[in-house]
Protein backbone atom coordinates (compact mmCIF):
# COMPACT_ATOMS: atom_id res chain seq x y z
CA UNK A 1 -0.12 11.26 38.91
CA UNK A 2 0.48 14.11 36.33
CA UNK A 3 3.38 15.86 35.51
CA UNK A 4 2.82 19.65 36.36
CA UNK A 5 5.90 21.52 34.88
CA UNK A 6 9.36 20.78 32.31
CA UNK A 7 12.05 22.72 32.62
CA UNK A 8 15.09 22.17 29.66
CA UNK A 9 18.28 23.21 29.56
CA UNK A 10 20.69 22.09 26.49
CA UNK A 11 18.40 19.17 25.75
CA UNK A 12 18.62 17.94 22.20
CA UNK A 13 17.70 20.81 19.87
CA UNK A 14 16.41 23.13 22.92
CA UNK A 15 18.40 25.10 24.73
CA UNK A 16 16.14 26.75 27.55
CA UNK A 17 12.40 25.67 27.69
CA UNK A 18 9.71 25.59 30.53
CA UNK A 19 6.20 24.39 29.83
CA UNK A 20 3.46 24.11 32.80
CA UNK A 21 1.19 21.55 31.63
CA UNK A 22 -2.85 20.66 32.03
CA UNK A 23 -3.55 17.77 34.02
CA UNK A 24 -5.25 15.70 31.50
CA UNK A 25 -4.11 16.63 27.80
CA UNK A 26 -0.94 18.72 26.46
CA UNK A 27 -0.78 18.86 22.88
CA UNK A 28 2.59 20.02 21.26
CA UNK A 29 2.39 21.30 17.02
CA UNK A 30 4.57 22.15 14.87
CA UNK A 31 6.84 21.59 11.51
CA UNK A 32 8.32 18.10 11.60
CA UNK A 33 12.26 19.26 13.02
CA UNK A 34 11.03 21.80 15.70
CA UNK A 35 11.72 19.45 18.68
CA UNK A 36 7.55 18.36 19.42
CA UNK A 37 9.26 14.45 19.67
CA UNK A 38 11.79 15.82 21.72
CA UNK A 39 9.84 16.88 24.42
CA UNK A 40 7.71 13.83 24.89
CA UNK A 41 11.54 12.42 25.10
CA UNK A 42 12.14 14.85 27.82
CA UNK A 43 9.74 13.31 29.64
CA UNK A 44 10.41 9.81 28.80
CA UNK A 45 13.81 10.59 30.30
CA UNK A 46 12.34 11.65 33.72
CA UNK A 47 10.86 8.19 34.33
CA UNK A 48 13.34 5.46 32.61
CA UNK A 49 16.80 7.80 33.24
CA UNK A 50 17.37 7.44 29.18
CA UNK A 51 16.46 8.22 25.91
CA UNK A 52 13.51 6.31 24.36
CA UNK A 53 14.89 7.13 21.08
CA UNK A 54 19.06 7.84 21.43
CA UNK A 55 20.86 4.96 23.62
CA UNK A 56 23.64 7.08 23.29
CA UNK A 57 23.13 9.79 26.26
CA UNK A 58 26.41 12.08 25.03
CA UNK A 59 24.47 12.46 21.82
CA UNK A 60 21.51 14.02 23.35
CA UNK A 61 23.67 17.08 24.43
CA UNK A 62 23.10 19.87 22.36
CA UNK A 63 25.45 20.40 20.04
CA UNK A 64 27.38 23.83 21.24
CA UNK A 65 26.44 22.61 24.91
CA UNK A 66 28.47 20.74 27.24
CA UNK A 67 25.85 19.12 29.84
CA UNK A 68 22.29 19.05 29.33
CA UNK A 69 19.43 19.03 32.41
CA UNK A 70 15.79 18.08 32.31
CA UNK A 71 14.02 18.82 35.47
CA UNK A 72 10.53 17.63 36.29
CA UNK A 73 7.86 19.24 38.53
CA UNK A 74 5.08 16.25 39.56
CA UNK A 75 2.03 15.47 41.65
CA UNK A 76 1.93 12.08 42.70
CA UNK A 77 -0.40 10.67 45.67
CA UNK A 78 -0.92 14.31 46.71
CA UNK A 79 2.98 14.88 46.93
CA UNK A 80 5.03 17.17 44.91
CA UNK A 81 7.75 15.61 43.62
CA UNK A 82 10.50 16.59 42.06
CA UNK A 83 13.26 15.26 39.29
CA UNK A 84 16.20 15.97 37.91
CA UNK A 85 18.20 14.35 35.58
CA UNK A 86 21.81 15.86 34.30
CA UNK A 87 24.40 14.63 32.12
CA UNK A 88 27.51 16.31 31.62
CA UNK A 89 30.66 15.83 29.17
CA UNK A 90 33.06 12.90 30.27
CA UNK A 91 30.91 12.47 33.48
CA UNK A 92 28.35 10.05 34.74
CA UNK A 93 24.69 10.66 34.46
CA UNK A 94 23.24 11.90 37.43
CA UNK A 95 19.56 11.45 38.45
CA UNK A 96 17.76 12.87 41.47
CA UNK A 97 14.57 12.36 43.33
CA UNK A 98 13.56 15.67 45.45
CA UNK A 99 16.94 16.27 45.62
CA UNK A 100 18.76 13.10 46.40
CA UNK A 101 20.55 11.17 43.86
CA UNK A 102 20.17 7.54 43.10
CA UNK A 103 22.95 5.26 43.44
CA UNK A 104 21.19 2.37 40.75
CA UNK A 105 19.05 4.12 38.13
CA UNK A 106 17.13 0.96 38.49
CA UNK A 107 15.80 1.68 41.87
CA UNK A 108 13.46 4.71 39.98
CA UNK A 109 12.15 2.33 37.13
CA UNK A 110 8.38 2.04 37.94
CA UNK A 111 8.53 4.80 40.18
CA UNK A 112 6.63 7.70 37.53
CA UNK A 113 4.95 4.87 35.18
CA UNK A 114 4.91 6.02 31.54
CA UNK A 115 3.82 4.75 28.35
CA UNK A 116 5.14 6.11 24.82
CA UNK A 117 3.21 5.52 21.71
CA UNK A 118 5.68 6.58 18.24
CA UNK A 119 6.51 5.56 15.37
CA UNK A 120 9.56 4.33 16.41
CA UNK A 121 7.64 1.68 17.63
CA UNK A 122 7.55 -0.30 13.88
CA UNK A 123 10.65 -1.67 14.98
CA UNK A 124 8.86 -4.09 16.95
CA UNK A 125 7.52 -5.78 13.84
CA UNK A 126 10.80 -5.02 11.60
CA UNK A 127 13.61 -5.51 13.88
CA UNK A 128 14.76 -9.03 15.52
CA UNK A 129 13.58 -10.50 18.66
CA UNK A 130 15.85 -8.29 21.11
CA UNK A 131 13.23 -5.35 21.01
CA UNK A 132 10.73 -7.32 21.23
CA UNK A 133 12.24 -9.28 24.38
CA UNK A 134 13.17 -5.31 25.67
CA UNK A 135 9.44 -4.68 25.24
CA UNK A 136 8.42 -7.22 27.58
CA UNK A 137 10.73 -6.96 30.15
CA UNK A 138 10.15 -2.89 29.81
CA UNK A 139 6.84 -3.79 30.90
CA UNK A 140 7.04 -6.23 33.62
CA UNK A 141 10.34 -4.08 34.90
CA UNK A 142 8.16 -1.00 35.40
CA UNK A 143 5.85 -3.07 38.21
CA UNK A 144 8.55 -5.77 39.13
CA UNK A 145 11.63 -4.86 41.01
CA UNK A 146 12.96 -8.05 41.77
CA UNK A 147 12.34 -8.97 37.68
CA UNK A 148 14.67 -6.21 37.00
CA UNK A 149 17.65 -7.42 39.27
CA UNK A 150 17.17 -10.94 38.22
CA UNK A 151 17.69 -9.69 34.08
CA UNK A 152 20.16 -7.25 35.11
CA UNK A 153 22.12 -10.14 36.76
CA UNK A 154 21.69 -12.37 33.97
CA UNK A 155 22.75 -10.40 31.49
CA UNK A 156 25.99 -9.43 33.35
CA UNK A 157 26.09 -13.47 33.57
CA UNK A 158 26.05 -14.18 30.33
CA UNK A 159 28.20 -11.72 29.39
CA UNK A 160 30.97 -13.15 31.90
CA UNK A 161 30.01 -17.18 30.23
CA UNK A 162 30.57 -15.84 26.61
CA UNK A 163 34.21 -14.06 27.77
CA UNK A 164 35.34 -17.51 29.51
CA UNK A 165 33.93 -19.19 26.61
CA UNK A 166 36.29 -16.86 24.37
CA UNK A 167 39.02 -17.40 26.43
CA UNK A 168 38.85 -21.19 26.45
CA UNK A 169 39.20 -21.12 22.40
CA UNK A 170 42.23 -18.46 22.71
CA UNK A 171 43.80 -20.69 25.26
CA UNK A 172 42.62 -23.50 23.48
CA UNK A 173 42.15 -25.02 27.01
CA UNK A 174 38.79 -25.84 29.09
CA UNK A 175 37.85 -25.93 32.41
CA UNK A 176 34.38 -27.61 33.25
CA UNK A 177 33.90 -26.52 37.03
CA UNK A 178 34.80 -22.62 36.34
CA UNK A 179 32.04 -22.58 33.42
CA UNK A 180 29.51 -24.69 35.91
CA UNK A 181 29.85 -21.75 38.19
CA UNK A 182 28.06 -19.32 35.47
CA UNK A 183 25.55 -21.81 34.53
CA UNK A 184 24.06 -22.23 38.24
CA UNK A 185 24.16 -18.56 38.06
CA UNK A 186 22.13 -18.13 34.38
CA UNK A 187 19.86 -21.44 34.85
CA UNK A 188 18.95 -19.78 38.58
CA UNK A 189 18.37 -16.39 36.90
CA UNK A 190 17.08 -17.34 33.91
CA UNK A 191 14.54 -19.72 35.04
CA UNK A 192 12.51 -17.03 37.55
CA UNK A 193 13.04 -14.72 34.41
CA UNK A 194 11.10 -17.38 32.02
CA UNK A 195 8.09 -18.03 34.69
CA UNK A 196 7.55 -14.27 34.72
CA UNK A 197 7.46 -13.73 31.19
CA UNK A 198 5.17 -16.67 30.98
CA UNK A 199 3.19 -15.44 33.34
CA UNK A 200 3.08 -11.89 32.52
CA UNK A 201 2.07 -13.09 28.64
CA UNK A 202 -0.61 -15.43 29.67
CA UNK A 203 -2.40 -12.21 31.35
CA UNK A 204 -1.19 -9.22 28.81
CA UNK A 205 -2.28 -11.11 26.06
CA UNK A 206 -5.97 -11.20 27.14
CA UNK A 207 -5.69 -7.09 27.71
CA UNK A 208 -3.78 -7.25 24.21
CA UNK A 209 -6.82 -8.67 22.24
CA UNK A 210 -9.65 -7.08 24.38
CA UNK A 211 -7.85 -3.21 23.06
CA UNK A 212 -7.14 -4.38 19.59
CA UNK A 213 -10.85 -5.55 19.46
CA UNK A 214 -11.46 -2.04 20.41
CA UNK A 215 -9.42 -0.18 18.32
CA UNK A 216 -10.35 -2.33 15.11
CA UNK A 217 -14.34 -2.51 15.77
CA UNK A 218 -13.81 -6.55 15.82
CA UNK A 219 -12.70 -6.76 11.98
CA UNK A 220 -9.59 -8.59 12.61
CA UNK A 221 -8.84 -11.49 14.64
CA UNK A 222 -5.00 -10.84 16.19
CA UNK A 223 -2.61 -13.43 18.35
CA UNK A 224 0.53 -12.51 20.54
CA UNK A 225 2.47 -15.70 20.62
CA UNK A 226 5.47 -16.06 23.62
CA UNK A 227 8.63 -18.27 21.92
CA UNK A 228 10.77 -20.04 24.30
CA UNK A 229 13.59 -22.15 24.25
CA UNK A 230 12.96 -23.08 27.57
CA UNK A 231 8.90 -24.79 26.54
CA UNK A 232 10.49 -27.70 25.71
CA UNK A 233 13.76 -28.52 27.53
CA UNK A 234 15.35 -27.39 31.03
CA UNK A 235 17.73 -24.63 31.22
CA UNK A 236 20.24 -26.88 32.33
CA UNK A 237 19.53 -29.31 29.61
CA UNK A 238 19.71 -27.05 26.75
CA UNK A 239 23.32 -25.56 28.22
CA UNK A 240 24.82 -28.73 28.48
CA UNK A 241 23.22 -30.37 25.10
CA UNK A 242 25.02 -27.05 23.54
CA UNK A 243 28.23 -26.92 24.88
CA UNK A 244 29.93 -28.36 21.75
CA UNK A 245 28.37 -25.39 19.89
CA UNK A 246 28.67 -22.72 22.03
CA UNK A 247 32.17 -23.80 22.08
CA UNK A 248 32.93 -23.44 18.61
CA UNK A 249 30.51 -20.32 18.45
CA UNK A 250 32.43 -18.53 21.92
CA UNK A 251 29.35 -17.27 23.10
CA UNK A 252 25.85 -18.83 24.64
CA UNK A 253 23.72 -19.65 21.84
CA UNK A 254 20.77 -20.87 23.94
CA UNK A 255 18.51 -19.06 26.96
CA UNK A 256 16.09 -16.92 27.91
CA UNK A 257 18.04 -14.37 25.58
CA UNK A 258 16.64 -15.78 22.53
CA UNK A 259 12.70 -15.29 23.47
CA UNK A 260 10.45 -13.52 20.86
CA UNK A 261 7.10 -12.88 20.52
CA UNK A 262 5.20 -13.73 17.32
CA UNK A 263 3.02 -10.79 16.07
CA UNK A 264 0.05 -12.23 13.82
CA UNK A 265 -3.06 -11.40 12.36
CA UNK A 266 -5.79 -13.43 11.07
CA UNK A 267 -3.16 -16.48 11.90
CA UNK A 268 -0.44 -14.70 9.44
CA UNK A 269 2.39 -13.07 10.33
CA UNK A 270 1.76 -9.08 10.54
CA UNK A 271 5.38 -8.16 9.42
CA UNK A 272 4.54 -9.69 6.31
CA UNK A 273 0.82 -9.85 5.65
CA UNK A 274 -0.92 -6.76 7.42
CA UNK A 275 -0.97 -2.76 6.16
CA UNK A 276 0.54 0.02 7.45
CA UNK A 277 -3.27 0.75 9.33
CA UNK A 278 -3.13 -3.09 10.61
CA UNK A 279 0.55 -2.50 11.82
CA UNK A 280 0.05 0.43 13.30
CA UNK A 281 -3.40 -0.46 15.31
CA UNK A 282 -1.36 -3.59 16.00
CA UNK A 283 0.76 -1.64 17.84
CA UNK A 284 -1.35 1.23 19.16
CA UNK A 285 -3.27 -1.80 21.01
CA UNK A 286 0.12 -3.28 22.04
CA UNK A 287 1.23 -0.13 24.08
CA UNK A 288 -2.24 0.58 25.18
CA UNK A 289 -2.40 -3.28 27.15
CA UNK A 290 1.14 -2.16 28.79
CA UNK A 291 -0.83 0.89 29.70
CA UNK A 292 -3.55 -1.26 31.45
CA UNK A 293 -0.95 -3.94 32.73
CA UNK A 294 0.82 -1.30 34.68
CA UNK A 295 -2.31 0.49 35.72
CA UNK A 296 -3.52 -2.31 37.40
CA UNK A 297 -0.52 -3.82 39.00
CA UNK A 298 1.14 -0.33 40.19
CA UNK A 299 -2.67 1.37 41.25
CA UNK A 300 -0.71 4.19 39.48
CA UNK A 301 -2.17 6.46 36.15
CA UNK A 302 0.84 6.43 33.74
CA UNK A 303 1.70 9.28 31.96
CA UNK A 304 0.68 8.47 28.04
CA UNK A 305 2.97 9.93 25.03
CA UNK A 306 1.83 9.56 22.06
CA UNK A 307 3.92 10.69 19.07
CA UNK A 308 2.59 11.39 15.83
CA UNK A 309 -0.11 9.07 16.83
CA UNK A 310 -2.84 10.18 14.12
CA UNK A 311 -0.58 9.76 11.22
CA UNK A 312 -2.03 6.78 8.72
CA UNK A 313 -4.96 5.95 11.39
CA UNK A 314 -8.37 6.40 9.28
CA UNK A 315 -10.76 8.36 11.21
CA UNK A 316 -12.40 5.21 12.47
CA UNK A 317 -9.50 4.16 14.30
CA UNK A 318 -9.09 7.57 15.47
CA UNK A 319 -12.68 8.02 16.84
CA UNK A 320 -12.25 4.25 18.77
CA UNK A 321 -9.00 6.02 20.26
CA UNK A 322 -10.97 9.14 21.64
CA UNK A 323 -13.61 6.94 23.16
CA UNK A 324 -11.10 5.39 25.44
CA UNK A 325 -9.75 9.12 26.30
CA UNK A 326 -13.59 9.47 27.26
CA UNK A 327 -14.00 6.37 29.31
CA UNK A 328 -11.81 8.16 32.05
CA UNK A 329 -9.11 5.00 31.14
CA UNK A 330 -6.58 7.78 30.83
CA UNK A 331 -4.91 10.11 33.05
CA UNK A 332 -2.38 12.88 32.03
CA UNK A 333 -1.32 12.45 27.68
CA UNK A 334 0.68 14.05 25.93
CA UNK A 335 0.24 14.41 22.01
CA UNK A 336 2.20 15.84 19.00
CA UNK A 337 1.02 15.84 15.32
CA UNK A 338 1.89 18.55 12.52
CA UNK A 339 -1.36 19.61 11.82
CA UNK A 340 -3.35 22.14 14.57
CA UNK A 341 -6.27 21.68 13.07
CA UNK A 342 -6.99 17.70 12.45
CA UNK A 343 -5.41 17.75 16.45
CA UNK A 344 -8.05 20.29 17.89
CA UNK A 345 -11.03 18.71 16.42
CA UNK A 346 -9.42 15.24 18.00
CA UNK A 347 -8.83 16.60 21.45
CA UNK A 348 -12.39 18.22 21.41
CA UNK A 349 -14.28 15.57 21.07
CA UNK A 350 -12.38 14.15 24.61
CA UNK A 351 -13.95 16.64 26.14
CA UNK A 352 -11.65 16.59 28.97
CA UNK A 353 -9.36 19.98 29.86
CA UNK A 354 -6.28 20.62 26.96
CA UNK A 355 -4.10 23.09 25.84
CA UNK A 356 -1.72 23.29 22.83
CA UNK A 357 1.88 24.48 22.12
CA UNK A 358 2.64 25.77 19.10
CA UNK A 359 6.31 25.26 18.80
């Protein structure tokens, strides 16, 4: 699968831009403000329907525009295909596949895999456990259908539990068999949601260390470690030994909406104890096993982004990085960095087809 041509209208800080792109490696550079991030978000957009960087869809109007478009041009299994994704003022997003739009936007997830490597990413050692849970279930989403309607269901679940469970303190009333209802629903959800992250750890972590073994030449020994509430104690145990709590608290304090993943290396937490080359190779590996994870369960070559990807990597690093370009592991990538030179005498040594933008 590669993505053969962009066309923008009104995206972000572009107003009207086509690119035709080489099959293997497109390389956008340029002044940091120019839009090279933007792009690669273009193309993000084409495969998850949203911004990888903006939740807020509105925002990524231009600013004297009213509606923005970004249409994609693909080859995939010896089809062209064709998408299109629109958003205009006070309206609904509107995606469309060869013409037809989709009633659920999660009925395309999977369909163009994609991976995105940015600095953005740091947020997945910083930030709290709900982008690190959104990580996961990003990944197993893109290969998993029925995982995706089972979180999408739980969510909207839980968020119906913790409005009864607000209305009950208002009221200052209770009513045991209404609340039962949503906890058949989130113990039934949440439970198939808990064996597939399990499950989905237990073989991504294996990929996780056998790339950051790679990417580090061996030098540092690194663990991925899955948190669950639900290890120890039933679903339906932990709801009703919480009630009391959640309560007083009007909202579900325990579920599979409090997983996290511990991040370590040599046994110590990396948010605290590793360098800004640790973190980022930490990472780098991280996206790279959700590269292979969704190689091998889709039989699909995901598009790979990768944002300012050379920044703070010592040329070691780097060179590791190219030998895996080499290795024919990769199909169609993307790059951006601010310097034309250090990125040409990367790309060269791929020796695989590439062109540059200079934007």
């Amino acid at each position: 699968m590669y993505l053969q041509k962009l066309s923008l209208v009104n995206f972000k800080n572009i107003e009207n831009k086509t690119f035709d792109f080489q099959e293997k490696i497109n390389c956008f550079i340029g002044n940091n403000g120019v839009g090279k991030t933007n792009i690669l978000d273009a193309i993000y957009y084409l495969s998850f329907a949203k911004s990888y960087f903006n939740p807020i869809a509105v925002q990524n109007i231009h600013h004297n525009a009213n509606f923005f478009v970004v249409e994609g041009n693909y080859i995939l299994n010896n089809r062209e295909e064709k998408i299109v994704c629109s958003l205009k003022r006070g309206q609904k997003k509107v995606l469309k596949r060869n013409g037809k739009a989709y009633e659920k936007f999660s009925e395309h997830i999977g369909q163009l895999p994609l991976v995105i490597i940015s600095p953005a990413d740091r947020n997945l050692i910083t930030e709290g456990s709900e982008v690190r849970r959104k990580f996961i279930d990003g990944v197993i989403s893109q290969q998993n259908t029925s995982y995706l309607v089972d979180l999408i269901a739980y969510n909207k679940t839980l968020t119906q539990r913790n409005a009864l469970l607000k209305y009950f303190a208002l009221n200052r009333t209770f009513d045991q068999l209404n609340l039962n209802i949503y906890n058949e629903q989130l113990i039934n959800f949440g439970e198939r949601i808990y064996k597939e992250r399990k499950k989905f750890l237990e073989n991504f972590t294996v990929i996780f260390n056998a790339k950051h073994q790679t990417i580090s030449a061996k030098k540092e020994l690194v663990n991925l470690d899955y948190k669950s509430q639900l290890h120890t104690q039933s679903f339906n145990d932990l709801l009703e030994s919480n009630l009391e709590k959640d309560k007083i608290l009007q909202y579900t304090s325990v579920g599979i909406h409090k997983d996290d993943l511990n991040f370590e290396i040599d046994s110590y937490p990396i948010k605290k104890f590793g360098s800004q080359g640790q973190q980022k190779s930490y990472l780098i590996a991280l996206k790279l096993a959700q590269f292979e994870f969704i190689k091998q369960q889709s039989n699909i070559m995901p598009i790979l982004l990768l944002d300012d990807i050379f920044d703070k990597l010592d040329h070691h690093r780097v060179s590791h990085l190219i030998d895996l370009v080499n290795n024919d592991e990769f199909g169609q990538i993307f790059i951006t960095d601010t310097h034309i030179d250090r990125t040409e005498e990367v790309v060269s040594q791929a020796h695989k087809p590439y062109q540059i933008f200079k934007l």
